[in-house]
C-alpha atoms as a PDB file:
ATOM      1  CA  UNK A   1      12.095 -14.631 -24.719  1.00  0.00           C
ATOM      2  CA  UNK A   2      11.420 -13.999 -20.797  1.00  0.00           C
ATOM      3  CA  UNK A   3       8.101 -14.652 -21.190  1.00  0.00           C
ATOM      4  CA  UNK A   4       8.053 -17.627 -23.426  1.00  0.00           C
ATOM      5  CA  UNK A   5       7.717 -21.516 -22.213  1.00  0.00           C
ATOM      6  CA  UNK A   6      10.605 -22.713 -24.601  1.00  0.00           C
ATOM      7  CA  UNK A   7      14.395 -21.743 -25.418  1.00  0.00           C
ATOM      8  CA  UNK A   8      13.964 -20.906 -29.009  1.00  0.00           C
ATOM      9  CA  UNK A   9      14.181 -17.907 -30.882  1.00  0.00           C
ATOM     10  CA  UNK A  10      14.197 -17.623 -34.707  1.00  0.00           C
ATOM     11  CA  UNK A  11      16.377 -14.462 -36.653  1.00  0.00           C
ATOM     12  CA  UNK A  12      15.570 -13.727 -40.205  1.00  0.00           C
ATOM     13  CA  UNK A  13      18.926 -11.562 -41.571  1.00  0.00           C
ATOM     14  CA  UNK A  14      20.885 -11.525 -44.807  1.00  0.00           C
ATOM     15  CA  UNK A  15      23.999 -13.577 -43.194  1.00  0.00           C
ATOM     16  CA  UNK A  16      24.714 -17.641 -43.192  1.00  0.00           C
ATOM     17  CA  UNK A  17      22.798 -20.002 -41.139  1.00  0.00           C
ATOM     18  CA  UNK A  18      23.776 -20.823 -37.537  1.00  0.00           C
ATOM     19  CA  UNK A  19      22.218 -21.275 -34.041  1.00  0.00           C
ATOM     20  CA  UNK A  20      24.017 -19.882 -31.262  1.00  0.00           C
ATOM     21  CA  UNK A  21      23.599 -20.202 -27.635  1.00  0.00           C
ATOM     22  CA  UNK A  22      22.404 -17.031 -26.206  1.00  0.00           C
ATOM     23  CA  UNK A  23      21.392 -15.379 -23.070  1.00  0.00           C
ATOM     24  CA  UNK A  24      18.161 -12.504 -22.364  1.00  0.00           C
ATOM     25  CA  UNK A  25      19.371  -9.710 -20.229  1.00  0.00           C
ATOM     26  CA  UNK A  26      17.587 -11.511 -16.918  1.00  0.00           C
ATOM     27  CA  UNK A  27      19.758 -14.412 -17.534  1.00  0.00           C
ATOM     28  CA  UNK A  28      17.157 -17.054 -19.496  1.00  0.00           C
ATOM     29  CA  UNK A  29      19.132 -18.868 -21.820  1.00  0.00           C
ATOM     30  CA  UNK A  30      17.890 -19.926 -25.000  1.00  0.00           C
ATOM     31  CA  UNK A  31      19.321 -20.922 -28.753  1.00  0.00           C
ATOM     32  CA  UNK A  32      19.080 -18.407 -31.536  1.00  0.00           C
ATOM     33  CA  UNK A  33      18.859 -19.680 -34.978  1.00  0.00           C
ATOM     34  CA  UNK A  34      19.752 -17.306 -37.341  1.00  0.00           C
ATOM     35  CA  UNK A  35      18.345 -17.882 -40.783  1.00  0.00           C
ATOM     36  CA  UNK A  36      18.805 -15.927 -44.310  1.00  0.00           C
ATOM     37  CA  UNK A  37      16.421 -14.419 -45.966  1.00  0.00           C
ATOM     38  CA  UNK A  38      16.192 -16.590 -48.356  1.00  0.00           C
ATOM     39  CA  UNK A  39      15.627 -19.701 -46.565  1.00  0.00           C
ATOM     40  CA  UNK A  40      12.213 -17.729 -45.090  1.00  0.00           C
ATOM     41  CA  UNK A  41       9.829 -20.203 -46.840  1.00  0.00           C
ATOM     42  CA  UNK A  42      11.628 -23.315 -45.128  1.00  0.00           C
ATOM     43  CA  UNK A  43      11.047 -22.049 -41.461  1.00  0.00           C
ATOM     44  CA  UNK A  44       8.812 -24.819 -40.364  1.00  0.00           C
ATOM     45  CA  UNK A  45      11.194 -27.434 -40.965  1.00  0.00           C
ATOM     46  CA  UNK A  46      14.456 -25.559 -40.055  1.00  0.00           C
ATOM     47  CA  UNK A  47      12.224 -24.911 -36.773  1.00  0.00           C
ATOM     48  CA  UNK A  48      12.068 -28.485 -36.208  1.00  0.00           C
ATOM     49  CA  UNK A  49      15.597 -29.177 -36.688  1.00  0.00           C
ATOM     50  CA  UNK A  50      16.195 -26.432 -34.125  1.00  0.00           C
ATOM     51  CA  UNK A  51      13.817 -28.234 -31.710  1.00  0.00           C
ATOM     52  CA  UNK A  52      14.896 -31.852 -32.590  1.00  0.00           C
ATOM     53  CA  UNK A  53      18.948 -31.055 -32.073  1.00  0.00           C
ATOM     54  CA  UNK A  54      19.191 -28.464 -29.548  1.00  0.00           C
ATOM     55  CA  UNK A  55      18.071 -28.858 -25.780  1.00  0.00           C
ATOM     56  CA  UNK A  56      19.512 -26.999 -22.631  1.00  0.00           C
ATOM     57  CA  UNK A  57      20.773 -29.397 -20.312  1.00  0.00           C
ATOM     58  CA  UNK A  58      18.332 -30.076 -17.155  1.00  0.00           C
END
């Protein structure tokens, strides 16, 4: 995430659905979307809702 131009970050795990705010260990924050398995084939548009609802202030 240090080395990328935009806050997001996408987790694929066998949990629920939820973006959290989150920080890297040098401080960048970012917003993590964490996304079941099963929703895998949807990642383009839950990608877009992550970009189209979540900014960091600035």
């Amino acid at each position: 995430m240090d080395a990328c131009d935009h806050p997001y970050a996408i987790r694929m795990l066998a949990n629920r659905f939820s973006v959290v705010p989150a920080q890297t260990a040098n401080g960048k924050p970012f917003f993590l979307m964490n996304l079941p398995y099963y929703l895998g084939t949807r990642i383009p548009e839950y990608a877009g809702y992550l970009v189209s609802s979540h900014s960091l202030p600035g």
